[in-house]
PDB file of N, CA and C in Angstrom:
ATOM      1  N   UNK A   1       0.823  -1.184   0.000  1.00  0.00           N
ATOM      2  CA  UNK A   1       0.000   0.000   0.000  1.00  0.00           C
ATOM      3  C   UNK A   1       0.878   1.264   0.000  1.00  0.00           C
ATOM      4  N   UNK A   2       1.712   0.991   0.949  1.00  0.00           N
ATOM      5  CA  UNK A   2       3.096   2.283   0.684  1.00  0.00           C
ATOM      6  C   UNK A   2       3.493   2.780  -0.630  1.00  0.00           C
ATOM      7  N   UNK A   3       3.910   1.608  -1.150  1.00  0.00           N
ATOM      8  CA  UNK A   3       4.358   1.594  -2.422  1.00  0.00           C
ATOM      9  C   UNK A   3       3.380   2.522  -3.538  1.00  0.00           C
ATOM     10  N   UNK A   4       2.398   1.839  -3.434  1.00  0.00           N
ATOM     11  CA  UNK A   4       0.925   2.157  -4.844  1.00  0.00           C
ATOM     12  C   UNK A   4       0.931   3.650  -4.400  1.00  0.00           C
ATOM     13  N   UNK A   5       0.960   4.208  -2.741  1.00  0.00           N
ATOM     14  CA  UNK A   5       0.602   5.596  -2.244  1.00  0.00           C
ATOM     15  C   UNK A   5       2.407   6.800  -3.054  1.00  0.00           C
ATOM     16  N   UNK A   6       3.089   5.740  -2.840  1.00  0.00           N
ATOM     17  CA  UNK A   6       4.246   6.887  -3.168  1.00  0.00           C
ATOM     18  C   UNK A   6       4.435   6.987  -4.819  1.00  0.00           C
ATOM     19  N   UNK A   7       3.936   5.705  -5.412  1.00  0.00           N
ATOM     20  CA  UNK A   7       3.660   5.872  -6.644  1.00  0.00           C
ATOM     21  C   UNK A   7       2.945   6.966  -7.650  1.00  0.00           C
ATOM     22  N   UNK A   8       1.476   7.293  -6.871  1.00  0.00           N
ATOM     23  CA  UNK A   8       0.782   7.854  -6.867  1.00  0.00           C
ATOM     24  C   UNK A   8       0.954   9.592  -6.809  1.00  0.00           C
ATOM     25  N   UNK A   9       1.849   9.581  -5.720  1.00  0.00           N
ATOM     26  CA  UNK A   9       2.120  10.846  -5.389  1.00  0.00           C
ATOM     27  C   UNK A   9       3.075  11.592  -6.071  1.00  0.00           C
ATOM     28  N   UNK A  10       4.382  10.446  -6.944  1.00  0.00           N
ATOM     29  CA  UNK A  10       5.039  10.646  -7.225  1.00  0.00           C
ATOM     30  C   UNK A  10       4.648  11.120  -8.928  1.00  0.00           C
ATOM     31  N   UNK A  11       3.465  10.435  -9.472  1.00  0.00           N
ATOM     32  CA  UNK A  11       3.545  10.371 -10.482  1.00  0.00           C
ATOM     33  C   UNK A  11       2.473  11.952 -10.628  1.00  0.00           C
ATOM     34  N   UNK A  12       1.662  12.439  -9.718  1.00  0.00           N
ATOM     35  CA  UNK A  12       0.819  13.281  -9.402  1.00  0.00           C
ATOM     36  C   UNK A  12       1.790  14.588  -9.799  1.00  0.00           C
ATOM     37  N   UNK A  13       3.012  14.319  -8.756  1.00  0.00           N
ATOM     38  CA  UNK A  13       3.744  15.921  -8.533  1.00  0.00           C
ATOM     39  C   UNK A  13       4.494  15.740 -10.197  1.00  0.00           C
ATOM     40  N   UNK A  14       4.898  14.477 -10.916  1.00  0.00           N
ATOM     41  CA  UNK A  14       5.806  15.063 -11.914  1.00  0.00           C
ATOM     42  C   UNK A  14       4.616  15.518 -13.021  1.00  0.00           C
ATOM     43  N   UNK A  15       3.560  15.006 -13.170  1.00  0.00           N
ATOM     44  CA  UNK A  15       2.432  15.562 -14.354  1.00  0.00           C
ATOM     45  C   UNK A  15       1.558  16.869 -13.942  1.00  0.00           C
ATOM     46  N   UNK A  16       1.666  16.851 -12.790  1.00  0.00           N
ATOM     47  CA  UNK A  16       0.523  18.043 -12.188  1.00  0.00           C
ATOM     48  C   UNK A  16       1.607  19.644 -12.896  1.00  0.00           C
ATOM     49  N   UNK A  17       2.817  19.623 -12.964  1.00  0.00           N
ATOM     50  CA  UNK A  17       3.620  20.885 -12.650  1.00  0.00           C
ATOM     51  C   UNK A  17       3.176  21.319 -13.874  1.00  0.00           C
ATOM     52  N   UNK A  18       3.186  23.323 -13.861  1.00  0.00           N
ATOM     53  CA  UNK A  18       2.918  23.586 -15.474  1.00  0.00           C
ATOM     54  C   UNK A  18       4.088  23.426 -16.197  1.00  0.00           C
ATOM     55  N   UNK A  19       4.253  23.321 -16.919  1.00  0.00           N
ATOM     56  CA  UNK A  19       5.447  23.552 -18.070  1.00  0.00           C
ATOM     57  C   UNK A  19       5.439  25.172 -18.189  1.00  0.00           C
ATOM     58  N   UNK A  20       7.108  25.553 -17.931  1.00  0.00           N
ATOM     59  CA  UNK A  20       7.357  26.722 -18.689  1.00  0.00           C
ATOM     60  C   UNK A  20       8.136  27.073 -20.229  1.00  0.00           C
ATOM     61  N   UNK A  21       7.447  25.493 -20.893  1.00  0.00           N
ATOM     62  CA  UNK A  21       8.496  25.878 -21.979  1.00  0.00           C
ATOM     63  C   UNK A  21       7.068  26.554 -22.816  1.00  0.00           C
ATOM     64  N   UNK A  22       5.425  26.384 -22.809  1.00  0.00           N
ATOM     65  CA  UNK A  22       4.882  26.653 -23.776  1.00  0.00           C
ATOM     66  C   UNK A  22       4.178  28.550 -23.348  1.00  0.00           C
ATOM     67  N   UNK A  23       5.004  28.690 -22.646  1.00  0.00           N
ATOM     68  CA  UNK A  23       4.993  30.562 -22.719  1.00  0.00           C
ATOM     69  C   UNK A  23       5.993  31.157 -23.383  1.00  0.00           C
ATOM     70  N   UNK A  24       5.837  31.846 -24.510  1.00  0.00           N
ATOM     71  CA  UNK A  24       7.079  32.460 -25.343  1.00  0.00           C
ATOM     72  C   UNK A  24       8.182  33.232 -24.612  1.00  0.00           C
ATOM     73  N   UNK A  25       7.181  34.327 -23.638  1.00  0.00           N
ATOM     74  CA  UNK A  25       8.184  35.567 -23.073  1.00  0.00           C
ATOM     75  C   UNK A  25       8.008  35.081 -21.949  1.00  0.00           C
ATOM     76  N   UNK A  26       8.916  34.691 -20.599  1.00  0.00           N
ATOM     77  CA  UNK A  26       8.553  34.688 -19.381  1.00  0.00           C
ATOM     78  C   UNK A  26       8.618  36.141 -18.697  1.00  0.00           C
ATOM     79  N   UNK A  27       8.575  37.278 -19.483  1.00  0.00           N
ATOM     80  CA  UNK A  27       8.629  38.642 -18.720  1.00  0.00           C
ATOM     81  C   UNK A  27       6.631  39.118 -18.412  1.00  0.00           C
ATOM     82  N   UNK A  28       6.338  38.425 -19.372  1.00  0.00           N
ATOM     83  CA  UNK A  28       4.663  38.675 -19.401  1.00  0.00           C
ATOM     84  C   UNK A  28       4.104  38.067 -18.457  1.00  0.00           C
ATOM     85  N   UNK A  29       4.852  37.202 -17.732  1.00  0.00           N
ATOM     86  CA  UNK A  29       3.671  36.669 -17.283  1.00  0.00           C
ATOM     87  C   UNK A  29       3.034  37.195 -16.168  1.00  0.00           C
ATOM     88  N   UNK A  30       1.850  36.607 -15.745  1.00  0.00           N
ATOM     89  CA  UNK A  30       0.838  37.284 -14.848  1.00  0.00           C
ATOM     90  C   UNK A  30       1.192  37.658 -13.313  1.00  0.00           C
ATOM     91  N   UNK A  31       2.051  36.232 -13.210  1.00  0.00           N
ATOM     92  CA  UNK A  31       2.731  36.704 -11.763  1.00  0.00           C
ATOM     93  C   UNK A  31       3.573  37.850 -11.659  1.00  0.00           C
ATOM     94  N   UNK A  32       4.861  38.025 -13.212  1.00  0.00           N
ATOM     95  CA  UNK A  32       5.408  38.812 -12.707  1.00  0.00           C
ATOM     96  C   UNK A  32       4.657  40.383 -12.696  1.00  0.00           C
ATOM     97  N   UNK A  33       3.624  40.317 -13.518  1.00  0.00           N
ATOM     98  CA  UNK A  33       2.868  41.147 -13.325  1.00  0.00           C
ATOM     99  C   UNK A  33       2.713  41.651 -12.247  1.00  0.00           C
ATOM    100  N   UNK A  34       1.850  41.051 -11.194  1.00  0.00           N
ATOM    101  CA  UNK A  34       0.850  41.053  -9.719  1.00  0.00           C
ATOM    102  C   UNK A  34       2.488  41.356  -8.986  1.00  0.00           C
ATOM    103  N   UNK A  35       3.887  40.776  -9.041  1.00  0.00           N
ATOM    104  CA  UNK A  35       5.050  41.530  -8.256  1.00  0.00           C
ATOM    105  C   UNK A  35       5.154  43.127  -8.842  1.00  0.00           C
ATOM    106  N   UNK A  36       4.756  43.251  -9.954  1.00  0.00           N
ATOM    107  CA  UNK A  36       5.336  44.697 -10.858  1.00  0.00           C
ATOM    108  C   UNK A  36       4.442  46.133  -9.658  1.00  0.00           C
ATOM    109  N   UNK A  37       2.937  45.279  -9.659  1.00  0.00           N
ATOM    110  CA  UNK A  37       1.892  46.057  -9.179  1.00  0.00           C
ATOM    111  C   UNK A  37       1.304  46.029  -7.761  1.00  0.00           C
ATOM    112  N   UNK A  38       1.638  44.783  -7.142  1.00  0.00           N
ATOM    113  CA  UNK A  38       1.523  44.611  -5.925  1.00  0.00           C
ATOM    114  C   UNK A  38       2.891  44.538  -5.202  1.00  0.00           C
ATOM    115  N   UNK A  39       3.720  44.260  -5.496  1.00  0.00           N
ATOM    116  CA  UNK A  39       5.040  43.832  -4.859  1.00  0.00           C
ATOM    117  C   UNK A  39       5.445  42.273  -4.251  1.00  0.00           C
ATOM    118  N   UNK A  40       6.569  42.288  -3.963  1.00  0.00           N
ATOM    119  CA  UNK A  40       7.095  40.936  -4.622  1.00  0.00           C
ATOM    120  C   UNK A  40       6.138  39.851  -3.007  1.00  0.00           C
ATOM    121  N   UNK A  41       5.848  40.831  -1.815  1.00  0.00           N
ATOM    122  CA  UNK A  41       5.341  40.058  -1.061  1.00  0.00           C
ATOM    123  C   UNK A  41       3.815  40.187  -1.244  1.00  0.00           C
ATOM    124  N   UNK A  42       3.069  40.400  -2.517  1.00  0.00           N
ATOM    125  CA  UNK A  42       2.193  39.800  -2.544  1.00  0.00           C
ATOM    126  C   UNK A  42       2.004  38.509  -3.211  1.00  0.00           C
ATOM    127  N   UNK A  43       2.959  37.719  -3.456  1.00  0.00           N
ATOM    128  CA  UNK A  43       3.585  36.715  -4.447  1.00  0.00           C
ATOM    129  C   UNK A  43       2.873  35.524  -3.143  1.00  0.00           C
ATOM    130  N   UNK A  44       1.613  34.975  -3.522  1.00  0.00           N
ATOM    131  CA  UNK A  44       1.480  33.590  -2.694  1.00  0.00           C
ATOM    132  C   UNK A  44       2.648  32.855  -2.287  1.00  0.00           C
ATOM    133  N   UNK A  45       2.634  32.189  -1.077  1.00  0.00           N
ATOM    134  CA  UNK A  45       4.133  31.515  -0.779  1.00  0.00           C
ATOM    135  C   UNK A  45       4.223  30.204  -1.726  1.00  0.00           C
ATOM    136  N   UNK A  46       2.840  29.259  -2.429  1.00  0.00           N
ATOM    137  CA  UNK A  46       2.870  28.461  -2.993  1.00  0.00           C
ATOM    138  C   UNK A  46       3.735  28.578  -4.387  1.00  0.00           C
ATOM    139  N   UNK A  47       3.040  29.735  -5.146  1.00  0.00           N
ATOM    140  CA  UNK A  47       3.855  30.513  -6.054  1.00  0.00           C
ATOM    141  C   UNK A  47       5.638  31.020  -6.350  1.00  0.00           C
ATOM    142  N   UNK A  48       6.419  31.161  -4.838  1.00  0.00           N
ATOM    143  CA  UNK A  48       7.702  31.978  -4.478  1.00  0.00           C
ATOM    144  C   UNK A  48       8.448  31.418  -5.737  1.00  0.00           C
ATOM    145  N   UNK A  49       8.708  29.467  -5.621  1.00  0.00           N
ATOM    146  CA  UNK A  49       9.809  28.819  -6.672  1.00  0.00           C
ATOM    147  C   UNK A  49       9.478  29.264  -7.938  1.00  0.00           C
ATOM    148  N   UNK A  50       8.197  28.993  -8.473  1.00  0.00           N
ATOM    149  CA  UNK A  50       7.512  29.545  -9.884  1.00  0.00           C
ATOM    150  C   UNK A  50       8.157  30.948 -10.348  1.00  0.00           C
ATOM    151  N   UNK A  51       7.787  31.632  -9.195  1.00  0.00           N
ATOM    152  CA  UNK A  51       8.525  33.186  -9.440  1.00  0.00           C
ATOM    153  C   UNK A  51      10.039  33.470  -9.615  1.00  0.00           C
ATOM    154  N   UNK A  52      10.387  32.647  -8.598  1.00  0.00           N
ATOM    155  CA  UNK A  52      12.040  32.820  -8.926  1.00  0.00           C
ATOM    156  C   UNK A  52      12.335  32.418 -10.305  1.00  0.00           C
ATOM    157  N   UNK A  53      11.928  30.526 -10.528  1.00  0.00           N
ATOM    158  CA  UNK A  53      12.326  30.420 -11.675  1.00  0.00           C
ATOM    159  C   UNK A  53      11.777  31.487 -13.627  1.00  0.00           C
ATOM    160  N   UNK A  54      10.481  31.780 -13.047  1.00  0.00           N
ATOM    161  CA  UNK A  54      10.259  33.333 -14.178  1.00  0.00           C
ATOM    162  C   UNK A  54      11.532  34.440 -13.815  1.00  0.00           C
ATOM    163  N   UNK A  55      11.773  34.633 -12.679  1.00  0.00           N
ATOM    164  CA  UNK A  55      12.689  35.837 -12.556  1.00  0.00           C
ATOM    165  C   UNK A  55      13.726  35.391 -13.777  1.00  0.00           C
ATOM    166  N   UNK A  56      14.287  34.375 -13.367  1.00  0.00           N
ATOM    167  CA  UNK A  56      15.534  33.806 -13.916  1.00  0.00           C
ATOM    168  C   UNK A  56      15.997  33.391 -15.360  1.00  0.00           C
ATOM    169  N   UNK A  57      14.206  33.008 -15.956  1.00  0.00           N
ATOM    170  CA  UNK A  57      13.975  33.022 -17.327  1.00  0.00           C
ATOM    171  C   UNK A  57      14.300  34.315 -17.624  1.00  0.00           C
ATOM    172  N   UNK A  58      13.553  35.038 -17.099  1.00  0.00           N
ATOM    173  CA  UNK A  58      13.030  36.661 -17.778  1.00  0.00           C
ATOM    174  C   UNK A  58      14.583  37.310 -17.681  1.00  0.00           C
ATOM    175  N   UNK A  59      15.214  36.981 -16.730  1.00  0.00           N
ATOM    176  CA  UNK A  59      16.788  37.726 -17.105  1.00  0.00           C
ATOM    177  C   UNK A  59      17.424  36.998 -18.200  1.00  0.00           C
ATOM    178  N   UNK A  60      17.215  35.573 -18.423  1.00  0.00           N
ATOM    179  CA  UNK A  60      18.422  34.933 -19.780  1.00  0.00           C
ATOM    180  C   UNK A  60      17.637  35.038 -20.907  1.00  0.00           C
ATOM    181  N   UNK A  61      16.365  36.004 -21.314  1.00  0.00           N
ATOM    182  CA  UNK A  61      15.715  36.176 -22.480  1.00  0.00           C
ATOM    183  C   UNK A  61      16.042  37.545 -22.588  1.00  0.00           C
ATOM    184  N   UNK A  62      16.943  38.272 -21.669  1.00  0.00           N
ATOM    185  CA  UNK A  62      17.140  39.594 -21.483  1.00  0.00           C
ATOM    186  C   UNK A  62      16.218  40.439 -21.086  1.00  0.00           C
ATOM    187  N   UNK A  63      14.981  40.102 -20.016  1.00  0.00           N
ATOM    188  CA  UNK A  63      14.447  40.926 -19.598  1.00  0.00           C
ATOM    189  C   UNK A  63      15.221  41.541 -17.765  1.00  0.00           C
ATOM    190  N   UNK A  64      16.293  41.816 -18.642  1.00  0.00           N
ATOM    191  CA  UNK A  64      17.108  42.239 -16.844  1.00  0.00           C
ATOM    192  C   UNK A  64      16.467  43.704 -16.133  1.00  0.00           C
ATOM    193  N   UNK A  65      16.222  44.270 -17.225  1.00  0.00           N
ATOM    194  CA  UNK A  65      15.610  45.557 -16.774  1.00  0.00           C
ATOM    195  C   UNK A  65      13.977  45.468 -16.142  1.00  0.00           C
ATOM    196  N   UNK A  66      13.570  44.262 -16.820  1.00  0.00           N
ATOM    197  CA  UNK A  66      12.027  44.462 -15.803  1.00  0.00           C
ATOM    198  C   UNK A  66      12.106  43.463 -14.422  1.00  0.00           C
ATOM    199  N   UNK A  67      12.979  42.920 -14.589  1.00  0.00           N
ATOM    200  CA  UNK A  67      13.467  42.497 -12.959  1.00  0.00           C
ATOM    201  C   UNK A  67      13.925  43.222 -12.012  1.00  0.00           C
ATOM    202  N   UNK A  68      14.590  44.157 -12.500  1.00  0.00           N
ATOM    203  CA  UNK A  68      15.254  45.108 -12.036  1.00  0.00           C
ATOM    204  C   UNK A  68      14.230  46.169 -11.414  1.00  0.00           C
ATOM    205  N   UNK A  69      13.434  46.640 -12.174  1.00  0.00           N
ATOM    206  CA  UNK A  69      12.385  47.814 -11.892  1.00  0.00           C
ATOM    207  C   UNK A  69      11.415  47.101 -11.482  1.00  0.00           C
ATOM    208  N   UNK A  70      11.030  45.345 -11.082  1.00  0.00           N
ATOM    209  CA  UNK A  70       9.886  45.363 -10.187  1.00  0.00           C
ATOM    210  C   UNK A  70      10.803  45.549  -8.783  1.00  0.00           C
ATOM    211  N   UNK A  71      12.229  45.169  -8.415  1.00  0.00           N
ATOM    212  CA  UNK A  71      12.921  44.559  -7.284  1.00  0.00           C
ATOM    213  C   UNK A  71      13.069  46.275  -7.110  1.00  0.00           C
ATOM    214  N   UNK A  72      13.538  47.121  -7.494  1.00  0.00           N
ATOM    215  CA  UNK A  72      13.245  48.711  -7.087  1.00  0.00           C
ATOM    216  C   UNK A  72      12.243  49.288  -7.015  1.00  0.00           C
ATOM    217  N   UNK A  73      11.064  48.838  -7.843  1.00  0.00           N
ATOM    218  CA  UNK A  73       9.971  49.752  -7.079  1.00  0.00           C
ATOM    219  C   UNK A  73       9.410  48.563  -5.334  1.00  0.00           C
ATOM    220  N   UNK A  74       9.944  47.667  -4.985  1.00  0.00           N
ATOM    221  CA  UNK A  74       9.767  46.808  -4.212  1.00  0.00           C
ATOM    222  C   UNK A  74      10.259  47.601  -3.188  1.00  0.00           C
ATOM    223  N   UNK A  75      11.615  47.615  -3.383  1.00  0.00           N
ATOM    224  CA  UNK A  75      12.197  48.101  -1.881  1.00  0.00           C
ATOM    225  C   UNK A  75      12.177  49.819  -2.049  1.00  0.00           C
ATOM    226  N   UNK A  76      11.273  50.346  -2.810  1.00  0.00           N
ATOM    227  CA  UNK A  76      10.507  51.738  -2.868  1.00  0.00           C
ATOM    228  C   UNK A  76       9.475  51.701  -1.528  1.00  0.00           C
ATOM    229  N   UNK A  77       8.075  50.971  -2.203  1.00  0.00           N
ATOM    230  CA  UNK A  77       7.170  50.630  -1.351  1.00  0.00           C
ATOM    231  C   UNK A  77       7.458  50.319   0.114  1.00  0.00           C
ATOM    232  N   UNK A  78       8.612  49.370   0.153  1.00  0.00           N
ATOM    233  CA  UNK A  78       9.118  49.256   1.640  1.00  0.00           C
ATOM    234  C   UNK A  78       9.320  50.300   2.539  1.00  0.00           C
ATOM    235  N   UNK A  79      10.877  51.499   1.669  1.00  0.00           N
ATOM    236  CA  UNK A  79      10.600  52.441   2.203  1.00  0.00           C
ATOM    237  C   UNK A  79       9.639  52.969   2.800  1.00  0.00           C
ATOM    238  N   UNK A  80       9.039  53.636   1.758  1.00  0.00           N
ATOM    239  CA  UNK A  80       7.460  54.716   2.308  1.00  0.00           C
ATOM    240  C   UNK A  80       6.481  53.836   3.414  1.00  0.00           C
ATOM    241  N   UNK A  81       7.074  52.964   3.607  1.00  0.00           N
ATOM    242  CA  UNK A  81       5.948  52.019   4.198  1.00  0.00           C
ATOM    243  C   UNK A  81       6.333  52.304   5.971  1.00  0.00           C
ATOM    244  N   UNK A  82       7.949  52.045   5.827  1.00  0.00           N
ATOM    245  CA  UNK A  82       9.195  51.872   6.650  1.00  0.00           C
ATOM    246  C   UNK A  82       9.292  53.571   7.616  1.00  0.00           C
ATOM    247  N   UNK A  83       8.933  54.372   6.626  1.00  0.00           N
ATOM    248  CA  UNK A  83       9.099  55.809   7.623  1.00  0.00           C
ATOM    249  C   UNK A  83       8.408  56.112   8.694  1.00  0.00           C
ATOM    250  N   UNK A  84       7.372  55.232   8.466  1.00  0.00           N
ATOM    251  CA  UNK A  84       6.369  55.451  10.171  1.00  0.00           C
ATOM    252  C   UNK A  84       5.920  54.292  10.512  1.00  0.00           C
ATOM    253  N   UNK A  85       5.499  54.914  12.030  1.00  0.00           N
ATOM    254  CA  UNK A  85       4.978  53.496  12.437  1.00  0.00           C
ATOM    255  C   UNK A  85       3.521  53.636  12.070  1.00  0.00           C
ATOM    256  N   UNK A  86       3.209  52.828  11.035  1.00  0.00           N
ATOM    257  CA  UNK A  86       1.751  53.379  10.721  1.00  0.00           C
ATOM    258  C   UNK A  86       0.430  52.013  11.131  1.00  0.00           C
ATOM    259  N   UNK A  87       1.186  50.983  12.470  1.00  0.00           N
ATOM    260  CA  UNK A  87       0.138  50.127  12.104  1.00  0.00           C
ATOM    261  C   UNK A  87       0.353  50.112  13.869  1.00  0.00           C
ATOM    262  N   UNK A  88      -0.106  49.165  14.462  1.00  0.00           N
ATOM    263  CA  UNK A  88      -0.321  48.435  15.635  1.00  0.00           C
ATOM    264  C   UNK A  88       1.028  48.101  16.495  1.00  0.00           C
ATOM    265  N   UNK A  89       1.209  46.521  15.617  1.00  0.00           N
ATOM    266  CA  UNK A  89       2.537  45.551  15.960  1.00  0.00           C
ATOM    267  C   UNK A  89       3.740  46.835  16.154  1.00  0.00           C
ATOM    268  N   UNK A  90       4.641  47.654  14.911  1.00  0.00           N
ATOM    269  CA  UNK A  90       5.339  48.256  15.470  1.00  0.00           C
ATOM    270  C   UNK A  90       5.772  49.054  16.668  1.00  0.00           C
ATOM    271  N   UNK A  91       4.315  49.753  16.854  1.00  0.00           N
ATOM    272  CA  UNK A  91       4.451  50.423  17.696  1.00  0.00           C
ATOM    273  C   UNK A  91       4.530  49.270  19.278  1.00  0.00           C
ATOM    274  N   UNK A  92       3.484  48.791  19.363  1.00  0.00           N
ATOM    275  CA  UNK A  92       3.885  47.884  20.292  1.00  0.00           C
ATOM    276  C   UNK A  92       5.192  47.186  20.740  1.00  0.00           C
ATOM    277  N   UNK A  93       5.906  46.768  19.692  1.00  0.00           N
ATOM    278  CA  UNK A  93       7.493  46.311  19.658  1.00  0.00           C
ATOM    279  C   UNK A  93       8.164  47.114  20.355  1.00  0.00           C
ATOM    280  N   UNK A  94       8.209  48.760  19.740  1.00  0.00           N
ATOM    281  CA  UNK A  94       8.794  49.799  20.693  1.00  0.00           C
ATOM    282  C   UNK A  94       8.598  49.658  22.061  1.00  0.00           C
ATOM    283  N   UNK A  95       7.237  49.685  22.451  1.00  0.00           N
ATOM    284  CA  UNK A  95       6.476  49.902  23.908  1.00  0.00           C
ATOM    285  C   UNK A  95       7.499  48.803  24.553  1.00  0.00           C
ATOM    286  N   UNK A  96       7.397  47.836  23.794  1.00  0.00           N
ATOM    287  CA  UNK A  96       7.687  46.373  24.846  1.00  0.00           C
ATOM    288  C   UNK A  96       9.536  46.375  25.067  1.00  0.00           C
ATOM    289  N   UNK A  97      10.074  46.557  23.956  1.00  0.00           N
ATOM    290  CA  UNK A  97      11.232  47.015  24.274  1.00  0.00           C
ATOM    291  C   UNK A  97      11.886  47.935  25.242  1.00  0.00           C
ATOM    292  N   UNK A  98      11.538  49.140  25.045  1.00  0.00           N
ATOM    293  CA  UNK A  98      11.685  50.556  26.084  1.00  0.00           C
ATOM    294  C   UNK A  98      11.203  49.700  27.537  1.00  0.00           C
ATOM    295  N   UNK A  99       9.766  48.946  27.757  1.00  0.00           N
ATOM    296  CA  UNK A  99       9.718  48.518  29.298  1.00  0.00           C
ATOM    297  C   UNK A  99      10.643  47.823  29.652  1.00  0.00           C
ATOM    298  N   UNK A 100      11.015  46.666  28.661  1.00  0.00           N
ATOM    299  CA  UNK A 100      12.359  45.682  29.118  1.00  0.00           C
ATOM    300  C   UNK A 100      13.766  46.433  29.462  1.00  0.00           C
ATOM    301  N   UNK A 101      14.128  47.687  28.682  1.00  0.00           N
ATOM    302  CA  UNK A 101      15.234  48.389  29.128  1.00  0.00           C
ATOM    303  C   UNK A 101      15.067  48.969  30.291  1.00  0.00           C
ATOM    304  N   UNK A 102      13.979  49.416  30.461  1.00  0.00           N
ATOM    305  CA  UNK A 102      14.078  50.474  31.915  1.00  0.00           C
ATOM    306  C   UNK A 102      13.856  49.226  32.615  1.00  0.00           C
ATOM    307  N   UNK A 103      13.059  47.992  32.491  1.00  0.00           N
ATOM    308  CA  UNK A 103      13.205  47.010  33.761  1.00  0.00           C
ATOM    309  C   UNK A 103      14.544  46.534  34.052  1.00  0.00           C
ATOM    310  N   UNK A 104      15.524  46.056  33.229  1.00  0.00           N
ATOM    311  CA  UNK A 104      17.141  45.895  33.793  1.00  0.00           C
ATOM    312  C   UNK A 104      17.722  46.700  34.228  1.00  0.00           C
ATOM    313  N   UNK A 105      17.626  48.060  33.722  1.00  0.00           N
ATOM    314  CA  UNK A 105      17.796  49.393  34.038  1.00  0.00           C
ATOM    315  C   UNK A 105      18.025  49.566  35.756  1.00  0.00           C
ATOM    316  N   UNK A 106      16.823  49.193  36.212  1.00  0.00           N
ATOM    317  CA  UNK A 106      16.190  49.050  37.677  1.00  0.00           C
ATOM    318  C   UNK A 106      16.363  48.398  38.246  1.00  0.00           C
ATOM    319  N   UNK A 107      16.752  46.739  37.932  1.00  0.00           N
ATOM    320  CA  UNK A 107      16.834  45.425  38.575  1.00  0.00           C
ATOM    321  C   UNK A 107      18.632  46.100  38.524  1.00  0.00           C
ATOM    322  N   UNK A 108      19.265  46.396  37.554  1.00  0.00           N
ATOM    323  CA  UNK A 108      20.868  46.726  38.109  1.00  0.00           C
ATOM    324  C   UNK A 108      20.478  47.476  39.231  1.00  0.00           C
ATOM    325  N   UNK A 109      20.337  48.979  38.959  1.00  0.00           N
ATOM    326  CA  UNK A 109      20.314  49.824  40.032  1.00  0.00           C
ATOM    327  C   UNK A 109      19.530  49.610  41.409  1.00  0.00           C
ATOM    328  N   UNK A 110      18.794  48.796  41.440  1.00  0.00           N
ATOM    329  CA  UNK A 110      17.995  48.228  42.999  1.00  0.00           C
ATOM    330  C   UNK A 110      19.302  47.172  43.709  1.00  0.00           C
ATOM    331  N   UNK A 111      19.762  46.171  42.829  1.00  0.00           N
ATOM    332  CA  UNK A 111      20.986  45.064  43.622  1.00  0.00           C
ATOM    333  C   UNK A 111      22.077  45.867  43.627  1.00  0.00           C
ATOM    334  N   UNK A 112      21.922  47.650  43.321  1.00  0.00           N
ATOM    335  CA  UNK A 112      23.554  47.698  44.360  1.00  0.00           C
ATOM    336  C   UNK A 112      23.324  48.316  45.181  1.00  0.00           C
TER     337      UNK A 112
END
């Protein structure tokens, strides 16, 4: 039963995968699209290998420049994102940090 199950699975993952040989340009495609316009972490995690290997096409067909300008407007978005604390979690991180410093802070200065 092992056997018939790894058979199965095995023969599942090598026919299930798409082929990237029957897309002409790998710079078109849709994913790298949705990185161009959403950024590279809206890339499903199922998706990440798919993407790399398009990245990698799309540079040896010579699309180096649209790899290039999704991976810069990427760590653009980060920036502007990065200048404030504009959500919850960060700010909290701060809070919790600053209490842990002034608590050692205190636990030194109380044991001498």
């Amino acid at each position: 039963m092992r056997q018939f199950t790894s058979t199965v699975l095995f023969f599942v993952f090598l026919f299930g995968q798409e082929s990237m040989v029957d897309r002409p340009n790998p710079c078109e495609d849709p994913l790298l699209n949705l990185a161009e316009k959403k950024g590279i972490k809206a890339i499903p995690i199922k998706d990440i290998p798919r993407f790399r290997k398009l990245m990698k096409a799309c540079e040896d067909k010579g699309g180096y420049k649209v790899i290039e300008k999704i991976v810069h407007k990427d760590w653009q978005r980060d920036y502007k994102k990065a200048k404030i604390m504009a959500s919850f979690t960060p700010t909290f991180s701060v809070i919790v940090f600053l209490v842990m410093i002034y608590y050692f802070i205190g636990l030194g200065l109380a044991t001498n």
